[in-house]
Protein backbone atom coordinates (compact mmCIF):
# COMPACT_ATOMS: atom_id res chain seq x y z
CA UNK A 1 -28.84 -40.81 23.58
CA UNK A 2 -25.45 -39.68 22.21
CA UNK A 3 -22.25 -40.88 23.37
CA UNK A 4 -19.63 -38.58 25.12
CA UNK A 5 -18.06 -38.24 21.90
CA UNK A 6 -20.53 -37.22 19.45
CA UNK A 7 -19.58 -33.49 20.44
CA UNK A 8 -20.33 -31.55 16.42
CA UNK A 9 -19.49 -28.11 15.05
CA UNK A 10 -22.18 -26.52 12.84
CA UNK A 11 -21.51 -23.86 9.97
CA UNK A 12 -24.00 -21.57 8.27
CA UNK A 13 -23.58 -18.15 6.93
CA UNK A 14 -26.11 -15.42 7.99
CA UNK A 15 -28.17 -12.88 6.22
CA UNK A 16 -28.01 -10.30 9.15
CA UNK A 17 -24.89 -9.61 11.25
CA UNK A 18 -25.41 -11.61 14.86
CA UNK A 19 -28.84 -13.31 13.64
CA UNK A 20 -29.13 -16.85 13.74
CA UNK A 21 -29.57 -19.34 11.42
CA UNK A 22 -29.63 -23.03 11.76
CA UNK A 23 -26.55 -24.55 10.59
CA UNK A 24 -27.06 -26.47 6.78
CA UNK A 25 -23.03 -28.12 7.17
CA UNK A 26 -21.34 -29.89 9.55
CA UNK A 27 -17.60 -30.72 9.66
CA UNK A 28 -15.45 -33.37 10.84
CA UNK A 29 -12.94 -31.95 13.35
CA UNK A 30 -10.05 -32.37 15.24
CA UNK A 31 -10.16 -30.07 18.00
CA UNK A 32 -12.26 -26.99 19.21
CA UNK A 33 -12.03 -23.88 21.48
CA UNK A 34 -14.44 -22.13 20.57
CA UNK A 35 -15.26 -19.60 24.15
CA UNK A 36 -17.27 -16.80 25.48
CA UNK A 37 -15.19 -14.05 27.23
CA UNK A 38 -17.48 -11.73 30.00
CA UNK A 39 -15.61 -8.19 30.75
CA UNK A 40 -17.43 -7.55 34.23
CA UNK A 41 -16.50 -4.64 36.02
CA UNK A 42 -16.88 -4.07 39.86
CA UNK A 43 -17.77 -0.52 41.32
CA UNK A 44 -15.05 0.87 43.32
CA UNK A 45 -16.85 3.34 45.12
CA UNK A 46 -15.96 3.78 49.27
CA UNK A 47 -18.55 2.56 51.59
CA UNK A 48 -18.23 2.61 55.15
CA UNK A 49 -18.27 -0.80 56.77
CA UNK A 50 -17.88 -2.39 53.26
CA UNK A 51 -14.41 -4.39 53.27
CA UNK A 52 -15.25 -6.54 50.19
CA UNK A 53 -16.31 -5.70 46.98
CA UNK A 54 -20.46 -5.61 46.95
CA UNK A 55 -22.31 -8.60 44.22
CA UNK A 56 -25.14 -5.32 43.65
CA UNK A 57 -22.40 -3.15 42.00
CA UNK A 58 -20.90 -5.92 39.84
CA UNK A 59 -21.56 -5.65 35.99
CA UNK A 60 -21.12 -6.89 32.89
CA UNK A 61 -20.51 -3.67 30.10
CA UNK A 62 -19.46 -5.85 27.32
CA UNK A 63 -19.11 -9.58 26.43
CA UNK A 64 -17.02 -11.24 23.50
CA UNK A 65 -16.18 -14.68 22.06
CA UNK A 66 -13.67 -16.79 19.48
CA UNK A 67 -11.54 -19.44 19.07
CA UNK A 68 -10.48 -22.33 16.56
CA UNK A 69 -11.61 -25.21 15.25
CA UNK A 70 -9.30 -27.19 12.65
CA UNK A 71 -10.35 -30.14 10.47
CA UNK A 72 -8.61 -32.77 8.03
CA UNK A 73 -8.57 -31.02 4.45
CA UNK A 74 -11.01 -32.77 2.46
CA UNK A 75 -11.86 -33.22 -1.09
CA UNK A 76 -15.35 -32.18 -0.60
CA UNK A 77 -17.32 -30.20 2.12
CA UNK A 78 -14.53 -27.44 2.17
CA UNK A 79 -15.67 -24.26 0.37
CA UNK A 80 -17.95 -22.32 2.85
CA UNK A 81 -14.95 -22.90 5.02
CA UNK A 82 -12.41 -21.41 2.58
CA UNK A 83 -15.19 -18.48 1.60
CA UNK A 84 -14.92 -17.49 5.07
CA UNK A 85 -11.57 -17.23 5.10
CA UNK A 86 -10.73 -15.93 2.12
CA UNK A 87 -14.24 -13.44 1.89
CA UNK A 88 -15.30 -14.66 -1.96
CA UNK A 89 -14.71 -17.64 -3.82
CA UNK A 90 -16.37 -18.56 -7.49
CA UNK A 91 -17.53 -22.31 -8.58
CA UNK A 92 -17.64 -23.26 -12.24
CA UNK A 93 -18.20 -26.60 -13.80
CA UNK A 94 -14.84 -27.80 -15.51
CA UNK A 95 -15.63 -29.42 -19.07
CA UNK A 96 -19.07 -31.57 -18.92
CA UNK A 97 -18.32 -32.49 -15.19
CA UNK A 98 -18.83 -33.97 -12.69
CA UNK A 99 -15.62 -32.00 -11.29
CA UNK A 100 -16.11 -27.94 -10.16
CA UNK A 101 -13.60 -25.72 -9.50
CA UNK A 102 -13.83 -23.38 -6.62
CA UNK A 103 -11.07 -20.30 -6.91
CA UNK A 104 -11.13 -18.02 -3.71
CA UNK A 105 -9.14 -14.72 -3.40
CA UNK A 106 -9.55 -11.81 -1.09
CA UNK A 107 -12.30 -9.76 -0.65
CA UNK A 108 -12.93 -6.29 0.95
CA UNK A 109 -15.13 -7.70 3.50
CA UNK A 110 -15.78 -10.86 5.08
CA UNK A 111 -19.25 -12.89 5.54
CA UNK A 112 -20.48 -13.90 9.01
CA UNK A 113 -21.61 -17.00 10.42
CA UNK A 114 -23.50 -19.12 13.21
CA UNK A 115 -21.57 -21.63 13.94
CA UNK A 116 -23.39 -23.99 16.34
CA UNK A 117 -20.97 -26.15 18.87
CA UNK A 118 -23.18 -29.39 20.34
CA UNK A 119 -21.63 -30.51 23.39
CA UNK A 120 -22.54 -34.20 25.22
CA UNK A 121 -23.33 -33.86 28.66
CA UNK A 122 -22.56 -37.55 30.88
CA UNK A 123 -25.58 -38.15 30.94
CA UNK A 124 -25.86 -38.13 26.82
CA UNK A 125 -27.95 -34.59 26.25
CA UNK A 126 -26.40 -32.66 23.65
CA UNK A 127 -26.41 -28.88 24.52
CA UNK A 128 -26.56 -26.48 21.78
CA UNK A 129 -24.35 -22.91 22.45
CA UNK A 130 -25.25 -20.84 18.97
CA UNK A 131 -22.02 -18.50 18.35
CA UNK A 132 -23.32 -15.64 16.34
CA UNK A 133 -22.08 -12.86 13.96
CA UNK A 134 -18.95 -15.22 13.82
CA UNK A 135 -16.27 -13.79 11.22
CA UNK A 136 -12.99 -15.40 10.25
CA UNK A 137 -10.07 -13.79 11.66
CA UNK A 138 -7.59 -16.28 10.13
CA UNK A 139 -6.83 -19.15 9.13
CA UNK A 140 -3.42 -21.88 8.70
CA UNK A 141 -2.76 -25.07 6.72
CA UNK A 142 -0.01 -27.43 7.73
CA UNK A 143 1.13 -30.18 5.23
CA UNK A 144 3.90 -32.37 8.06
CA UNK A 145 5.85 -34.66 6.43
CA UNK A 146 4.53 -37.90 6.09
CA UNK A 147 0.53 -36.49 7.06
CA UNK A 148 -2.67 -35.86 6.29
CA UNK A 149 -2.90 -31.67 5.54
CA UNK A 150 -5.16 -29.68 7.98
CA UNK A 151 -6.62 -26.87 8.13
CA UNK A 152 -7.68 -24.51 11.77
CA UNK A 153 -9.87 -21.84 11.20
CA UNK A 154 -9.90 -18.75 13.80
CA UNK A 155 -13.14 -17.07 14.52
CA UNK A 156 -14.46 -13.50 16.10
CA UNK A 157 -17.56 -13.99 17.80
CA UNK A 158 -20.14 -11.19 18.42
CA UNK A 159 -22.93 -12.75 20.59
CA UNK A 160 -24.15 -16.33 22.23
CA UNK A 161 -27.42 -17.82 22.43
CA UNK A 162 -28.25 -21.05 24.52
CA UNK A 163 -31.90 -20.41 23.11
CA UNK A 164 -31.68 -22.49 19.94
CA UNK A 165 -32.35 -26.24 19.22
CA UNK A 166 -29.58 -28.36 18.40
CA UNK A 167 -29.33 -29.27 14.93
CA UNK A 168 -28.67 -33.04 13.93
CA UNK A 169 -25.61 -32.89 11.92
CA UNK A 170 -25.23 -32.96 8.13
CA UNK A 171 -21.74 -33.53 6.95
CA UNK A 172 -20.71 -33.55 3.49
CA UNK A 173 -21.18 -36.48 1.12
CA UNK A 174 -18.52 -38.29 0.20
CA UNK A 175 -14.91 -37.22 0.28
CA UNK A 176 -10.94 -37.83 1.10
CA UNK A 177 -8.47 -36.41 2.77
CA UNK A 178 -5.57 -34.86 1.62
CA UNK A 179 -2.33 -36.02 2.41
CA UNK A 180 1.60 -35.69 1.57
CA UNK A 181 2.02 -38.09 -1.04
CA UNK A 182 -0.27 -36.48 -3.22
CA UNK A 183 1.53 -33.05 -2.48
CA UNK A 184 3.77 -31.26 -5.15
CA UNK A 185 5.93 -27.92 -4.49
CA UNK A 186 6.97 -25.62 -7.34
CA UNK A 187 9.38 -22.78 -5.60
CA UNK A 188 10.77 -19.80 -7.69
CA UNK A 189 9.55 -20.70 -10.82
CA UNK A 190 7.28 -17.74 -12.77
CA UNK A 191 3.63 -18.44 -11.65
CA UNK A 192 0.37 -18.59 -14.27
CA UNK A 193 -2.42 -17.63 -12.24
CA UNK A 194 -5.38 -19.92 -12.65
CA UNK A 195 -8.51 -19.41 -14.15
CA UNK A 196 -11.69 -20.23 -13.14
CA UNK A 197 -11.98 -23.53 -14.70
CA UNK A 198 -8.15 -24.14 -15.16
CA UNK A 199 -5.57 -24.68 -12.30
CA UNK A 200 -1.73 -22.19 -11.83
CA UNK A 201 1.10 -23.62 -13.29
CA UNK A 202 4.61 -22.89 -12.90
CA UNK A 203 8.01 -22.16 -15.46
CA UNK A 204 11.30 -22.75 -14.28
CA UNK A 205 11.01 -23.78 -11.26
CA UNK A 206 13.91 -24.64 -8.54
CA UNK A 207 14.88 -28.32 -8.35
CA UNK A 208 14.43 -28.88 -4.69
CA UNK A 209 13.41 -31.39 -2.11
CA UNK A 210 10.39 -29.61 0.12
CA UNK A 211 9.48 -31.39 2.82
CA UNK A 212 6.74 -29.68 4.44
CA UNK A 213 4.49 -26.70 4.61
CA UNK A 214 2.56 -23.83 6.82
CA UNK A 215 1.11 -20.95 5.87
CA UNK A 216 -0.75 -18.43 8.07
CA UNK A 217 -3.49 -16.09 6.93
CA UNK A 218 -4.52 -13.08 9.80
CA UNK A 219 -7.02 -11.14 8.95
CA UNK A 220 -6.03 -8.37 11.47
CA UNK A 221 -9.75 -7.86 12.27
CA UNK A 222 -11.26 -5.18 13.87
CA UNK A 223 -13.08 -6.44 16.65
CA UNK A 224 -13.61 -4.15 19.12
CA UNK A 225 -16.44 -2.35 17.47
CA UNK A 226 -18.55 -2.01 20.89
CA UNK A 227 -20.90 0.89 20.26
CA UNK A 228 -24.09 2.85 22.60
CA UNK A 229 -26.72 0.93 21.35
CA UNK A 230 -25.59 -2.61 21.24
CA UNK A 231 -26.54 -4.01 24.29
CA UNK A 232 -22.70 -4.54 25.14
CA UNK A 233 -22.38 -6.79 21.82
CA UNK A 234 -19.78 -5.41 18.88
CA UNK A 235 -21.00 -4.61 15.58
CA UNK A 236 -20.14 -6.35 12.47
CA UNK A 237 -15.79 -7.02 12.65
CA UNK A 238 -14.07 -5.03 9.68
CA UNK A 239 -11.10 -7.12 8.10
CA UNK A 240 -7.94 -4.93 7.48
CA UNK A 241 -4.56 -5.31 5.67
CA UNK A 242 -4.08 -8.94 5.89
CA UNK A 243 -0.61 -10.75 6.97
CA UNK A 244 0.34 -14.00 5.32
CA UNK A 245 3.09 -16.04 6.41
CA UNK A 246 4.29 -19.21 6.13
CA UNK A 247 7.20 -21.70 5.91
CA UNK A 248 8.51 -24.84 4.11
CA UNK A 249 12.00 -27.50 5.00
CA UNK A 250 14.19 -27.84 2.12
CA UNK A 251 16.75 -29.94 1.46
CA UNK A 252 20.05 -27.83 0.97
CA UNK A 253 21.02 -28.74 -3.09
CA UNK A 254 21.95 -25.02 -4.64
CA UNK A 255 22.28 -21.65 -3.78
CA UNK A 256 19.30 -20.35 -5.25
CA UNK A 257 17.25 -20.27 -2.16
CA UNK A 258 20.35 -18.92 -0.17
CA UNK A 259 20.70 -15.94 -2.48
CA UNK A 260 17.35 -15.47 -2.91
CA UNK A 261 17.11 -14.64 1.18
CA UNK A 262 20.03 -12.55 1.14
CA UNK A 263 19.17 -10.65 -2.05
CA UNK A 264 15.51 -10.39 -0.51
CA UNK A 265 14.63 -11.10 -4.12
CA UNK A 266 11.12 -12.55 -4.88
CA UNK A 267 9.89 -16.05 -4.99
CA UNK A 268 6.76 -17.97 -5.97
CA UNK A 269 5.36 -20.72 -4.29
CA UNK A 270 2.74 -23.21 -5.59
CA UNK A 271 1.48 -26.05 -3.67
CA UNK A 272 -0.64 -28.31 -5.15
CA UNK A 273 -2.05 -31.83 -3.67
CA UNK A 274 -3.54 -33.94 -6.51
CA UNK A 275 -6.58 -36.35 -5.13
CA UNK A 276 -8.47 -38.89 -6.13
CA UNK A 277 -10.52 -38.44 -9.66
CA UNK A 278 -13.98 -37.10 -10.43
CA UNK A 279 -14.78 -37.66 -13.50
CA UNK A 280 -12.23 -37.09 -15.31
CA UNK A 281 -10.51 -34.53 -13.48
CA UNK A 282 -9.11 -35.08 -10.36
CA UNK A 283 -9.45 -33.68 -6.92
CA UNK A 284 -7.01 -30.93 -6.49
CA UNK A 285 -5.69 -28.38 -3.58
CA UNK A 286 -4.11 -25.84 -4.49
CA UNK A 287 -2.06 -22.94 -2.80
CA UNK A 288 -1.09 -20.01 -4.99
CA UNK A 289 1.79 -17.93 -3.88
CA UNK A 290 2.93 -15.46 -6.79
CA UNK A 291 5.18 -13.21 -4.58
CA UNK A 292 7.16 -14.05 -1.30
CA UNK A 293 10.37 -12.72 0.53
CA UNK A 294 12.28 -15.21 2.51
CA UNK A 295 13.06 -14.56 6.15
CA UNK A 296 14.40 -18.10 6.95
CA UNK A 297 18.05 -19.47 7.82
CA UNK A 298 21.12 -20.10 5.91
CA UNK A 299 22.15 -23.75 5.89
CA UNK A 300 23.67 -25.17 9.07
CA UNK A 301 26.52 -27.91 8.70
CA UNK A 302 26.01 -31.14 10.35
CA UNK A 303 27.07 -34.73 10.50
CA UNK A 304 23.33 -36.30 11.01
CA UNK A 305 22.19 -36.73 7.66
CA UNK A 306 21.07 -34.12 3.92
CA UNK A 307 21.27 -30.76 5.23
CA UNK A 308 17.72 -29.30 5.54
CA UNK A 309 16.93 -25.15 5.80
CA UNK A 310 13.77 -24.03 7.54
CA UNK A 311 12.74 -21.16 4.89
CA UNK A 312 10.06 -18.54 6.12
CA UNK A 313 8.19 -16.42 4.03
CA UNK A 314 6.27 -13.47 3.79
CA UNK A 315 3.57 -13.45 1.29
CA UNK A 316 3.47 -9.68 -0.68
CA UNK A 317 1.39 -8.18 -3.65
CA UNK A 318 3.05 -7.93 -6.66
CA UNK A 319 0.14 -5.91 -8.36
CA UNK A 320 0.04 -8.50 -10.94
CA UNK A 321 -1.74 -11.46 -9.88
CA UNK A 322 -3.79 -12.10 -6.65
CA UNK A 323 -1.58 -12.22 -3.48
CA UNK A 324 -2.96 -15.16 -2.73
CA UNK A 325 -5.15 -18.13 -4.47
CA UNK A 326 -6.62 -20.87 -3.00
CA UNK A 327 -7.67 -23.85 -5.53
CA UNK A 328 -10.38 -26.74 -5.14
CA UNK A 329 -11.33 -29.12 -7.48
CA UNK A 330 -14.06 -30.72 -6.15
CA UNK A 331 -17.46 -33.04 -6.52
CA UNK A 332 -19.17 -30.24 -5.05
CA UNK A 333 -21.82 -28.17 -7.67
CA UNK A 334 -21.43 -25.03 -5.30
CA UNK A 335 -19.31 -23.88 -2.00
């Protein structure tokens, strides 16, 4: 019998659009709301004697689902999460191992996924609800001060099946989280985009005293792809022109961040949290940022303590290097 808690969120990418497949990873989450949206539709039509409206005329023309699910970034475990996000990611051994590094950038489409939700009743059953043709509409990582990084993935969900058995999970082997000590930030320096087996560096960057970081990836899907034919369920969800934005606290110590916001000049970011070693590499996350604009504050004089400036960002393609990288350097031998 499982306990109340023992609730688990299944992953596994699927061949065909919206057909299942039994989920191969499970991850350790935080928090979940993953639903299941019916569009019914009443008739209208006037009927003498009828005051209310009539349970035989009530349909259901279409039906829809999504939601989140976030989990502590880890050292392993987290590349079929990032491929969704991201669309394509690569995985190459770095010297003679046992470290890989997993680069993902954007790709013209996206994959889809089951992803399999067990729930606990009271009474210690786990029920099973199978979320199919699931596609990543976004995703955000938050780095507080003073935490452990995170990471909530968004999902589009085509179709729902109670049908299937529930999978005993399978979570990753091994494994830490990520966390703000181990964080760096490089801002405005000149960006060398990484490699497959070798990580982005940055030239001249700003002396400055980050304090935390967000950034936002929408994949401004289109989900409404409801066709004749379908049985009320969309098709396969088409990513578009993705919006990336973010932000990061700074302490105020020079103007280059000032006149970078009201020049709208550009300015890289790179992120990267160093882990625990494998081999003898270490773990590494790393968030590659070659072009942003800032759309944040100028500094604000007070009396209670180092003056800080909340500095938002839009991320932009400079037709140069990748908009946006994300980094791993992992235990794992594949995503």
């Amino acid at each position: 019998m499982a306990a109340v808690i023992d609730s688990s969120i299944g992953f596994a990418k699927e061949t065909t659009h919206k057909t299942y497949v039994a989920p191969t990873r499970h991850y350790e989450f935080l928090s979940e709301s993953l639903k299941w949206n019916k569009n019914p539709k009443s008739g209208r039509g006037i009927r003498t004697g009828s005051r209310v409206a009539r349970a035989s005329r009530r349909v259901v023309p279409t039906s829809e689902g999504g939601g989140d699910f976030s989990t502590e970034v880890m050292t392993t475990g987290m590349g079929r999460l990032w491929e969704a996000g991201f669309g394509q990611g690569t995985s190459t051994q770095v010297g003679a191992g046992p470290a890989y590094q997993q680069v993902f950038t954007f790709a013209d489409s996206l994959p889809s996924y089951t992803i399999q939700k067990g729930v606990v009743r009271a009474s210690g059953t786990v029920d099973a609800y199978s979320y199919l043709g699931c596609v990543s509409s976004g995703f955000e990582i938050d780095s507080p001060n003073g935490e452990i990084i995170t990471a909530k993935f968004s999902w589009d969900a085509a179709d729902l099946t109670t049908a299937q058995s529930y999978v005993t999970p399978s979570y990753p082997t091994g494994g830490n989280v990520m966390h703000f000590g181990q964080v760096t930030a490089a801002i405005g320096g000149t960006i060398t985009a990484p490699t497959a087996s070798a990580l982005a560096s940055s030239a001249g960057a700003l002396t400055v005293c980050v304090r935390d970081f967000n950034i936002q990836v929408n994949s401004n899907l289109d989900g409404k792809r409801f066709c004749y034919g379908g049985g009320g369920r969309k098709g396969q969800q088409v990513a578009m022109t993705r919006a990336i934005t973010g932000k990061f606290t700074a302490e105020y110590n020079g103007t280059e961040l000032r006149d970078a916001f009201l020049n709208d000049t550009n300015l890289s970011v790179l992120i990267t949290a160093t882990g625990e070693a494998v081999g003898a590499a270490n773990a590494v996350f790393q968030v590659v940022l070659p072009v942003t604009r800032l759309n944040g504050d100028l500094p604000e004089a007070n009396a209670d303590g180092v003056v800080t400036v909340d500095h938002s960002f839009e991320v932009f393609d400079g037709l140069v290097q990748q908009p946006m990288t994300l980094v791993c350097v992992t235990a794992d031998t594949a995503l």
